[in-house]
N, C-alpha and C. Protein backbone atom coordinates (compact mmCIF):
# COMPACT_ATOMS: atom_id res chain seq x y z
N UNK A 1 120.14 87.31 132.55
CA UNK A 1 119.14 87.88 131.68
C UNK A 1 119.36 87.45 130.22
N UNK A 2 120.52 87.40 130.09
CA UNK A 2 121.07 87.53 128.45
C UNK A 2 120.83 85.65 128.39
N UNK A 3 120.54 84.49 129.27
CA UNK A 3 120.63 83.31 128.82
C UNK A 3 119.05 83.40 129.16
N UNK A 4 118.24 83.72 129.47
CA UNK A 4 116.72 83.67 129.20
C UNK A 4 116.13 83.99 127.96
N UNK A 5 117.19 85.43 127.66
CA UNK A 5 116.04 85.48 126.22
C UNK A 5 117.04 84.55 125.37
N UNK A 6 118.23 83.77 125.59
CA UNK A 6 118.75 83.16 124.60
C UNK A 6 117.85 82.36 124.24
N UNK A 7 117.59 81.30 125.71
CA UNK A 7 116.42 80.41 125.86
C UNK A 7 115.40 80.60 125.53
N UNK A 8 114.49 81.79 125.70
CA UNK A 8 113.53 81.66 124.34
C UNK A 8 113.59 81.70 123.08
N UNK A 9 114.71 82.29 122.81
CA UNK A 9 115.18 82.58 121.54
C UNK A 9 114.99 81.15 120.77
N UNK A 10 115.58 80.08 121.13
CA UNK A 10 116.03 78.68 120.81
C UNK A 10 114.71 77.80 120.92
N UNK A 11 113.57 78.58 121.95
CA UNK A 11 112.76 77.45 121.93
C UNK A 11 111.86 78.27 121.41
N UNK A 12 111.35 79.38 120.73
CA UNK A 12 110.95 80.15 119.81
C UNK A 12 111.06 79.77 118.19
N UNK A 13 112.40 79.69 118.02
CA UNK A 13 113.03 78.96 116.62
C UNK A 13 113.09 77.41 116.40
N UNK A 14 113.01 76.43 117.89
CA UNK A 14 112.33 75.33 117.51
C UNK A 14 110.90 74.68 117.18
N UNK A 15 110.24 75.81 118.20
CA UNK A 15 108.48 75.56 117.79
C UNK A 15 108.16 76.21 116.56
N UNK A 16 108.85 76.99 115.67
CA UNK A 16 109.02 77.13 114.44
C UNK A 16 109.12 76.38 113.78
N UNK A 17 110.04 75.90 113.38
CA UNK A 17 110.70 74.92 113.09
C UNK A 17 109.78 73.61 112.73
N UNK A 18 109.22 73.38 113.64
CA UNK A 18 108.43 71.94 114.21
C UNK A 18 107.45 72.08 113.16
N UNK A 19 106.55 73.66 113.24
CA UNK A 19 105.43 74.02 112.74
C UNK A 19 105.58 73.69 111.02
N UNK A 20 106.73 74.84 110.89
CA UNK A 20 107.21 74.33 109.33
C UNK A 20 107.10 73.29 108.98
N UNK A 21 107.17 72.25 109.47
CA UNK A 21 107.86 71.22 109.05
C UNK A 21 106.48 70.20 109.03
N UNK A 22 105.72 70.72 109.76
CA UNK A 22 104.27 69.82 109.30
C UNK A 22 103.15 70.23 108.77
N UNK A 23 103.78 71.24 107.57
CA UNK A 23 103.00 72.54 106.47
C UNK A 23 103.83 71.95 105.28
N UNK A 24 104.98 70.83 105.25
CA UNK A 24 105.41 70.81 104.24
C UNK A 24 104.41 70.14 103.21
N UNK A 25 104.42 70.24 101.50
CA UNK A 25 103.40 69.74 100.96
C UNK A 25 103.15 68.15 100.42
N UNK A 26 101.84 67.73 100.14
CA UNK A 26 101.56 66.14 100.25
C UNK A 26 102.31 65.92 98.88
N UNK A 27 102.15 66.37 98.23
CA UNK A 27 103.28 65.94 96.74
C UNK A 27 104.07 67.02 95.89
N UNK A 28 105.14 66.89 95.31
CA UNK A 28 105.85 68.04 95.00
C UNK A 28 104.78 69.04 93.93
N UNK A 29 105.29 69.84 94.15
CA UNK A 29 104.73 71.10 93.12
C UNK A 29 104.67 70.68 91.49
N UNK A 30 105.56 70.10 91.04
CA UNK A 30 105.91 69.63 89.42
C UNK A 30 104.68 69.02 89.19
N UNK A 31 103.99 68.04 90.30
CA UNK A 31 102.97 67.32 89.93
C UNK A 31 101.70 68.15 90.23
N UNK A 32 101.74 68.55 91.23
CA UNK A 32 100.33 69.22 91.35
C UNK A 32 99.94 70.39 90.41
N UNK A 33 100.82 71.05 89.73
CA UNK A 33 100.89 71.70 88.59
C UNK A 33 100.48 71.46 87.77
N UNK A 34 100.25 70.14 87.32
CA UNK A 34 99.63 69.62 86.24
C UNK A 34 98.53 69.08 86.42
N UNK A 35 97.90 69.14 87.67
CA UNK A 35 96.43 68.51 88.01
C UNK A 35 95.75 69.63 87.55
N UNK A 36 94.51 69.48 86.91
CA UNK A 36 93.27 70.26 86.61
C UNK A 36 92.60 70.44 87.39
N UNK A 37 92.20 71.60 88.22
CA UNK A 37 91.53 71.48 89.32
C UNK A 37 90.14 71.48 89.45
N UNK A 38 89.88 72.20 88.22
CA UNK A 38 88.24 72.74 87.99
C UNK A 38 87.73 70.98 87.71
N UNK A 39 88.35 69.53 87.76
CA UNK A 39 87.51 68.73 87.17
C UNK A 39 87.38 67.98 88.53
N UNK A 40 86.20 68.01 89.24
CA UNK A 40 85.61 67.41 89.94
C UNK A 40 85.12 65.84 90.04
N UNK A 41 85.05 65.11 91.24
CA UNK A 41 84.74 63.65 90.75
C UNK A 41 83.44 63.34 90.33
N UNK A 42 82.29 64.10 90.30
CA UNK A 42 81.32 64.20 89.89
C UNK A 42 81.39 64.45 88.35
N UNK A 43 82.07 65.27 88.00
CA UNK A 43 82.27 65.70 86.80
C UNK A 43 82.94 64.34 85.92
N UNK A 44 83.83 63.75 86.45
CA UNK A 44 84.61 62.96 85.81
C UNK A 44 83.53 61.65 85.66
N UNK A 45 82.45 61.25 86.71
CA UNK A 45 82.07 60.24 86.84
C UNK A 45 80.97 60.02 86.03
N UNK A 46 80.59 61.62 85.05
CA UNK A 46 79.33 61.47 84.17
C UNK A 46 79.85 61.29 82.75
N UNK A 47 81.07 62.11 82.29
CA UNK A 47 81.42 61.95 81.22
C UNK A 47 83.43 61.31 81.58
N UNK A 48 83.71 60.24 81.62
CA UNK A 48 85.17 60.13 81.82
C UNK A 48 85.80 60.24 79.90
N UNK A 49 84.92 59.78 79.57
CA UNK A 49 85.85 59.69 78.29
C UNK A 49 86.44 61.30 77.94
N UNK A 50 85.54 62.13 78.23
CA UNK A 50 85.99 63.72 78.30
C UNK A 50 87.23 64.19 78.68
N UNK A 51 87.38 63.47 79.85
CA UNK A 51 88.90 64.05 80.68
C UNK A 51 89.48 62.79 80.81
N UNK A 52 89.84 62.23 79.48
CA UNK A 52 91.72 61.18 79.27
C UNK A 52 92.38 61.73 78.84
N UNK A 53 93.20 61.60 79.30
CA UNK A 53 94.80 62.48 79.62
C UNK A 53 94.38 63.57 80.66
N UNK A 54 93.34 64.01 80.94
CA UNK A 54 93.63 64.74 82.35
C UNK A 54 94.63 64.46 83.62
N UNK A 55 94.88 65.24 84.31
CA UNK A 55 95.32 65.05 85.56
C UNK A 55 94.65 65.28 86.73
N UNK A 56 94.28 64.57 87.55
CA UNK A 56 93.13 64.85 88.19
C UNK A 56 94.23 64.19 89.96
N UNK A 57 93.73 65.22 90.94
CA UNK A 57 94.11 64.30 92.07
C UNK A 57 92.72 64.27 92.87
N UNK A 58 92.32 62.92 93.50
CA UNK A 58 91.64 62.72 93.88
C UNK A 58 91.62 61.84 95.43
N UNK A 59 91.34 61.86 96.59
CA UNK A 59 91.20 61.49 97.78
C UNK A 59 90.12 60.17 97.91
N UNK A 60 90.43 59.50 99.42
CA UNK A 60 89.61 58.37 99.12
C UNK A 60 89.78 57.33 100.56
N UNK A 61 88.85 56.11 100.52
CA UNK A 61 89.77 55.35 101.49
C UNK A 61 90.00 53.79 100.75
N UNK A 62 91.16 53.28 100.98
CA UNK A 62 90.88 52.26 100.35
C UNK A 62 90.35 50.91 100.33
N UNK A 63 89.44 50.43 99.27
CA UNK A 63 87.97 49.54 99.38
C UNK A 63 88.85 47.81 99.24
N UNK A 64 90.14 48.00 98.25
CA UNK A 64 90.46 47.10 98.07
C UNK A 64 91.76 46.87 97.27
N UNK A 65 92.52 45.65 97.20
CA UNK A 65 93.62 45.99 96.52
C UNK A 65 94.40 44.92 95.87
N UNK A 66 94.61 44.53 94.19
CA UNK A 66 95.13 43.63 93.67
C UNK A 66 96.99 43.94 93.25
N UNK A 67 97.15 43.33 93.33
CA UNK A 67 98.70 43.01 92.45
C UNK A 67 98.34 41.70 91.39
N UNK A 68 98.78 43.01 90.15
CA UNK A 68 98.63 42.06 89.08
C UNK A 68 100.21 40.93 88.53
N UNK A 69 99.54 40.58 87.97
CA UNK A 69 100.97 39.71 87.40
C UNK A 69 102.05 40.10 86.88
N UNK A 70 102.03 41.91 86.13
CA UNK A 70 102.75 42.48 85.52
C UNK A 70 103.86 42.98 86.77
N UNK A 71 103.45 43.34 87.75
CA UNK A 71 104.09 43.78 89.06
C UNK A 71 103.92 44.89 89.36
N UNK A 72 102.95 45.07 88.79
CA UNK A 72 101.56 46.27 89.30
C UNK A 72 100.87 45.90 90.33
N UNK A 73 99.74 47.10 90.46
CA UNK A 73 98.89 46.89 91.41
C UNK A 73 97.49 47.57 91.40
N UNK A 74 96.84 47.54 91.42
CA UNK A 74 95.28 48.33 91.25
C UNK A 74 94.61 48.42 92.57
N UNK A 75 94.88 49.70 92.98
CA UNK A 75 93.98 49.50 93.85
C UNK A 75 92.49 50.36 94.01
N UNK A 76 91.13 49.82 94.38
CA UNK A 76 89.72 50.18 94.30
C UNK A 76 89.76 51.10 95.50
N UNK A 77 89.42 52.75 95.04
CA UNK A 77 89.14 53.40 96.45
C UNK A 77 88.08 54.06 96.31
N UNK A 78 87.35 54.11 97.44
CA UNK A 78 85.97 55.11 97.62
C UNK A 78 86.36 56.35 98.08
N UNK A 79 86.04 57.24 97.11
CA UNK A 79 86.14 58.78 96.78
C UNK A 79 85.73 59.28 97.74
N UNK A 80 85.92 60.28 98.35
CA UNK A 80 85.68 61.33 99.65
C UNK A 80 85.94 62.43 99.47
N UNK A 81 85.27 63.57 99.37
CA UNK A 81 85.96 64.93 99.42
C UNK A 81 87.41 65.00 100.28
N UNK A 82 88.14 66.03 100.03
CA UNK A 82 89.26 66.40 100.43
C UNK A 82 89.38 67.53 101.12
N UNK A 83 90.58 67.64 102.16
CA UNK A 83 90.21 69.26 102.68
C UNK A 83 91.71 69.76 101.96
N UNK A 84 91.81 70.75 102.23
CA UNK A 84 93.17 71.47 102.09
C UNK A 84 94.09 70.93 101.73
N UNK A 85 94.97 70.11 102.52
CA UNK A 85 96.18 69.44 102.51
C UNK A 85 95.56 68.33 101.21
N UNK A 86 94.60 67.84 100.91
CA UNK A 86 94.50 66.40 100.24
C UNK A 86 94.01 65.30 101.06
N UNK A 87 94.18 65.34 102.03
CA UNK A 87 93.25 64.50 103.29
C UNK A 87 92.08 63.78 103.20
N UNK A 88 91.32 62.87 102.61
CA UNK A 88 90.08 62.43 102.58
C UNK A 88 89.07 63.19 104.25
N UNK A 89 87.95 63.83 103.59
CA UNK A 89 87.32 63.79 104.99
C UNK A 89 86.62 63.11 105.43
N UNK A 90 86.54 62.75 106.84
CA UNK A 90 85.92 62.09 107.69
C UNK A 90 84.07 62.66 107.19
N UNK A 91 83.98 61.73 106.71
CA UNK A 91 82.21 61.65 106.16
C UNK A 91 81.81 60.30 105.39
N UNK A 92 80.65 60.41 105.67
CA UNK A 92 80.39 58.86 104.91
C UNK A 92 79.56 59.48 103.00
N UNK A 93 79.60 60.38 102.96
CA UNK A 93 79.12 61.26 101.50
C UNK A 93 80.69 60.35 100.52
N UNK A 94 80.10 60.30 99.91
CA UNK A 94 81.52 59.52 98.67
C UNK A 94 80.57 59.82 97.22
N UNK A 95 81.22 60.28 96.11
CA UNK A 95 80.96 60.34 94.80
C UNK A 95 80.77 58.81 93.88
N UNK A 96 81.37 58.26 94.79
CA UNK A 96 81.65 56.36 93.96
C UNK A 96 82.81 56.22 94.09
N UNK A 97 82.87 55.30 93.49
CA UNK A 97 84.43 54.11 93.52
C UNK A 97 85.71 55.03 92.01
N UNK A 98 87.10 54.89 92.32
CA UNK A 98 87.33 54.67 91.37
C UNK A 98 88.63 53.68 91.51
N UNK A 99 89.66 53.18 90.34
CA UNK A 99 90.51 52.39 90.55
C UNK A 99 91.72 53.53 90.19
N UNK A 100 92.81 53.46 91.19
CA UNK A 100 93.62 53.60 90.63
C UNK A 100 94.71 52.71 90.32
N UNK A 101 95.65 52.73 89.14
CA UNK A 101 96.29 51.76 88.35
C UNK A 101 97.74 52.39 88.46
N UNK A 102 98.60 51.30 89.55
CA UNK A 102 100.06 51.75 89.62
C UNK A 102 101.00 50.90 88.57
N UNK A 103 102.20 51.23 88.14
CA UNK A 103 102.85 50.42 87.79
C UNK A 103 103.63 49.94 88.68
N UNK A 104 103.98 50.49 89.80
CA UNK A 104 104.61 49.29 91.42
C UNK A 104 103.74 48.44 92.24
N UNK A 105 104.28 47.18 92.63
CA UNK A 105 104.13 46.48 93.27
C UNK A 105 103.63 47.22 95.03
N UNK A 106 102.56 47.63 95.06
CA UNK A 106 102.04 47.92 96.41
C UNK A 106 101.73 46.68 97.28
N UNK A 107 102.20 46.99 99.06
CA UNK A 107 102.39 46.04 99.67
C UNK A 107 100.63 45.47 100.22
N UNK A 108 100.20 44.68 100.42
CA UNK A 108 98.71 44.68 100.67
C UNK A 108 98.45 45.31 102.45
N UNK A 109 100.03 44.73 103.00
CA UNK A 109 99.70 44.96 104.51
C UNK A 109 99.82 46.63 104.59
N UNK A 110 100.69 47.44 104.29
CA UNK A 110 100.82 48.63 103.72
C UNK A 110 99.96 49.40 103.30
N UNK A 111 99.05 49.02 102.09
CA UNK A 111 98.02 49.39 101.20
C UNK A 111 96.80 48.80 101.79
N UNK A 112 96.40 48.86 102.82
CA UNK A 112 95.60 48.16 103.46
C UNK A 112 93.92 48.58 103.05
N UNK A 113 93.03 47.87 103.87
CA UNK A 113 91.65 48.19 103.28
C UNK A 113 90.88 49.07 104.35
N UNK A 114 90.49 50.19 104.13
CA UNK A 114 90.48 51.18 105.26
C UNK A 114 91.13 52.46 105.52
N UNK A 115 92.43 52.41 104.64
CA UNK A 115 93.12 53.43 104.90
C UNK A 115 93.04 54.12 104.09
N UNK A 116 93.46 55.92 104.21
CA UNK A 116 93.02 56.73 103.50
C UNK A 116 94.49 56.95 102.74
N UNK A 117 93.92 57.95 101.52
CA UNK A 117 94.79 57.81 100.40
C UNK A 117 94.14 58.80 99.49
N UNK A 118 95.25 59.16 98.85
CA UNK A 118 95.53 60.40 98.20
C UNK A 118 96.15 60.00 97.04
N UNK A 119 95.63 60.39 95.41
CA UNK A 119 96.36 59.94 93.93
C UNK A 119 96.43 61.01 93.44
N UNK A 120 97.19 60.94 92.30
CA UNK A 120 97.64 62.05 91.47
C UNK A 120 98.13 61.53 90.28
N UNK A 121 97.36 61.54 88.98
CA UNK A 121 97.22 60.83 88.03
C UNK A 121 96.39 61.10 87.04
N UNK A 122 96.79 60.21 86.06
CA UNK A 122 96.35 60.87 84.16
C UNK A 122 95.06 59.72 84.65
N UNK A 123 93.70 60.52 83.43
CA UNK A 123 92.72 59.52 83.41
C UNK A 123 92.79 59.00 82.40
N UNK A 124 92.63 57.53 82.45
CA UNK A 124 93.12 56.89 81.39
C UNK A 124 91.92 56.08 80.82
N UNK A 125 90.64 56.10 81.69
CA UNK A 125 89.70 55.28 80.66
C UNK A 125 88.73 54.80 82.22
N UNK A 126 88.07 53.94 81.56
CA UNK A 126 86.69 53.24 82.52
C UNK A 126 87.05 51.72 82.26
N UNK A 127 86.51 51.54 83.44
CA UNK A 127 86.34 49.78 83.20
C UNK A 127 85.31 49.53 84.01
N UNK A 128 84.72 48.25 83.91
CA UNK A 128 83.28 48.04 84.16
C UNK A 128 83.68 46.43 84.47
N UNK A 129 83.49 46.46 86.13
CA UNK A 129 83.72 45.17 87.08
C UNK A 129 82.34 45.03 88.05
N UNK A 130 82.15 43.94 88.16
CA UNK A 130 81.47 43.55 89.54
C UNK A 130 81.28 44.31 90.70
N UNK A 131 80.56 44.85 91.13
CA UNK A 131 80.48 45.10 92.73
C UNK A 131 79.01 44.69 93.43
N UNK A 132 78.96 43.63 94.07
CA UNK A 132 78.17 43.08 94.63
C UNK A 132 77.45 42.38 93.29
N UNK A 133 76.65 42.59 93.49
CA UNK A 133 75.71 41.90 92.12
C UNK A 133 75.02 42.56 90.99
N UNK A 134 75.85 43.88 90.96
CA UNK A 134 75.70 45.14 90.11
C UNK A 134 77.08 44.97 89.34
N UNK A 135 77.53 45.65 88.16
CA UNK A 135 78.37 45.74 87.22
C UNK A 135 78.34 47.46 87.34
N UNK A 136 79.51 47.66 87.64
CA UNK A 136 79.77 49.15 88.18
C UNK A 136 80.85 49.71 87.60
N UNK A 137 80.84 51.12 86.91
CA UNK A 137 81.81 51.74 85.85
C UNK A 137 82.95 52.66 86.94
N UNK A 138 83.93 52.10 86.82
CA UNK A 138 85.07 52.78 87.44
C UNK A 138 85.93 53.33 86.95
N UNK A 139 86.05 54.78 86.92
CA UNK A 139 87.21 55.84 86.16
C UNK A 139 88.61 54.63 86.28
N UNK A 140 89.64 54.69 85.59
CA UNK A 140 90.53 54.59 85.93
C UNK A 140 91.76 55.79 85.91
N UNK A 141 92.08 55.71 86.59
CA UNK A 141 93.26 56.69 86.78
C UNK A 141 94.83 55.95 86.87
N UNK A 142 95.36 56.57 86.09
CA UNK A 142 97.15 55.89 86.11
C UNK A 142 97.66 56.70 87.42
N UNK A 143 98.42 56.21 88.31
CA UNK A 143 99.15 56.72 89.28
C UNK A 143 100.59 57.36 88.91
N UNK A 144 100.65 58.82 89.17
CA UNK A 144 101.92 59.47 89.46
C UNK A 144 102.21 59.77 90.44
N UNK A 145 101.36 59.98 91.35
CA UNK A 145 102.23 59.82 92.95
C UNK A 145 100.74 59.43 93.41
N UNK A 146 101.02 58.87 94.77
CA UNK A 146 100.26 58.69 96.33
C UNK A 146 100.53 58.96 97.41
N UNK A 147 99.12 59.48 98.15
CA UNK A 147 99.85 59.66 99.46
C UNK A 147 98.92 59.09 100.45
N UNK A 148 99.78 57.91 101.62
CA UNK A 148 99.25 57.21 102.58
C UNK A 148 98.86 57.99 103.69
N UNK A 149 97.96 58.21 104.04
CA UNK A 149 97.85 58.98 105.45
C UNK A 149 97.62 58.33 106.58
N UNK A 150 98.65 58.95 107.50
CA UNK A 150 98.75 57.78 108.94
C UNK A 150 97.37 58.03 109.48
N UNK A 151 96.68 57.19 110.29
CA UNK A 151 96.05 56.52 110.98
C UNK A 151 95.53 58.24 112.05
N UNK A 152 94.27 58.59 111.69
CA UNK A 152 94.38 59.61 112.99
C UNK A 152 94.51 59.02 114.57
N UNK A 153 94.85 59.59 115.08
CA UNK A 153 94.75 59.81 116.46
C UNK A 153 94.00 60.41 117.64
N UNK A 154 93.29 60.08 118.27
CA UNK A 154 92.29 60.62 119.04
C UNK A 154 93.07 60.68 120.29
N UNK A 155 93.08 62.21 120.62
CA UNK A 155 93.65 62.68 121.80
C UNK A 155 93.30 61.59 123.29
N UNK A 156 94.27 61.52 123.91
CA UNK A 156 94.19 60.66 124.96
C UNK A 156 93.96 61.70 126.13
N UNK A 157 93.13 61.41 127.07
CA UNK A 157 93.23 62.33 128.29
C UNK A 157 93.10 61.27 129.94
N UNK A 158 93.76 61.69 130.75
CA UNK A 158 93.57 61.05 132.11
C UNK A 158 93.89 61.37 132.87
N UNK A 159 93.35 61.09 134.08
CA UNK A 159 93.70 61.84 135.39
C UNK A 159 94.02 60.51 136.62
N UNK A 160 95.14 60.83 136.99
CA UNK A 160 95.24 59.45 137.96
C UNK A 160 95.60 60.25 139.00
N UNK A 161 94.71 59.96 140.89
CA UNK A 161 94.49 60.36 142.01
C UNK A 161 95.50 59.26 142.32
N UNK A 162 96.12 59.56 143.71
CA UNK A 162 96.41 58.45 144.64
C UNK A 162 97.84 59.15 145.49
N UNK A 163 98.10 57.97 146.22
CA UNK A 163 99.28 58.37 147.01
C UNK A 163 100.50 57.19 147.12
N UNK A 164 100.92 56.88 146.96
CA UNK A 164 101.85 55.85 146.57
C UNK A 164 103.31 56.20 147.08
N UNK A 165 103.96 54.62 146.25
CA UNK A 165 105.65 55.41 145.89
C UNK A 165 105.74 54.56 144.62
N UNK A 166 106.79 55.23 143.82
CA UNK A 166 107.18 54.77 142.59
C UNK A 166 108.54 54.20 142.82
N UNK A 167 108.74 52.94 142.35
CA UNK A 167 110.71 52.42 142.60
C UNK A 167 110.23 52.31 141.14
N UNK A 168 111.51 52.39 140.60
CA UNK A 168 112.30 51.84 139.34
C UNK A 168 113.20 50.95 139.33
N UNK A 169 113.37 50.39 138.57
CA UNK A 169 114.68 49.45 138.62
C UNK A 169 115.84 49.79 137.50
């Protein structure tokens, strides 16, 4: 009796455990502390000169991505609402483009085009580049942290019938 409830005991405090541990947060507290929350990407995208030096974190997927010569990197992401965690959501609704501006060398295979992404960063100004055959005003934002988000996963399900034998080797 006494090694059953041990046994739940242990697998009680590991599915704990597990849970904790994928509630921990997308960037430390020091930084998100200093993000302004009330400033929206809408907000930022009518007046930016308003909010430089803000801190703004903003969600996205990414459209595109340079390494400059300095050993930086800029990369162009299309804005997406966010849920809770910081997560870009799955929707095709986007506010516009903006750039964010790292001072590290981001990898391109890494930083790929497609993947979603999460900044946290001072606004530092607009710049006005090409997109398609339009000249298009892009917040810039300086990077203090990022966050890559893995690849979702779509539950797998299957059912395999039969009668067989299995060898191993």
């Amino acid at each position: 009796m006494i090694r059953i409830k041990y046994a739940l005991l242990v697998t009680l405090l590991a599915g704990a455990m597990a849970l904790l541990s994928g509630c921990a947060p997308t960037f430390p507290q020091q930084i998100t502390d200093r993000v302004d929350k009330d400033i929206t990407f809408d907000d930022l995208t009518k007046n930016i000169d308003a909010y430089k030096g803000k801190w703004v974190m903003f969600a996205g997927v990414i459209a595109d991505l340079r390494n400059e010569k300095d050993g930086g990197s800029s990369i162009e992401i299309v804005q997406k609402s966010a849920d809770s965690d910081g997560r870009p959501l799955e929707t095709d609704r986007t506010g516009g483009r903006f750039i964010a501006v790292s001072k590290q060398f981001l990898d391109p295979a890494i930083h790929a085009r497609g993947r979603e992404i999460t900044v946290v960063g001072e606004v530092e100004g607009v710049t006005v580049k090409p997109l398609g055959e339009t000249s298009y005003q892009y917040p810039l934002i300086t990077v203090e942290a990022l966050h890559l988000w893995e690849p979702a996963r779509s539950p797998r399900f299957g059912i395999s019938l039969g009668i067989g034998v299995f060898h191993s080797h």
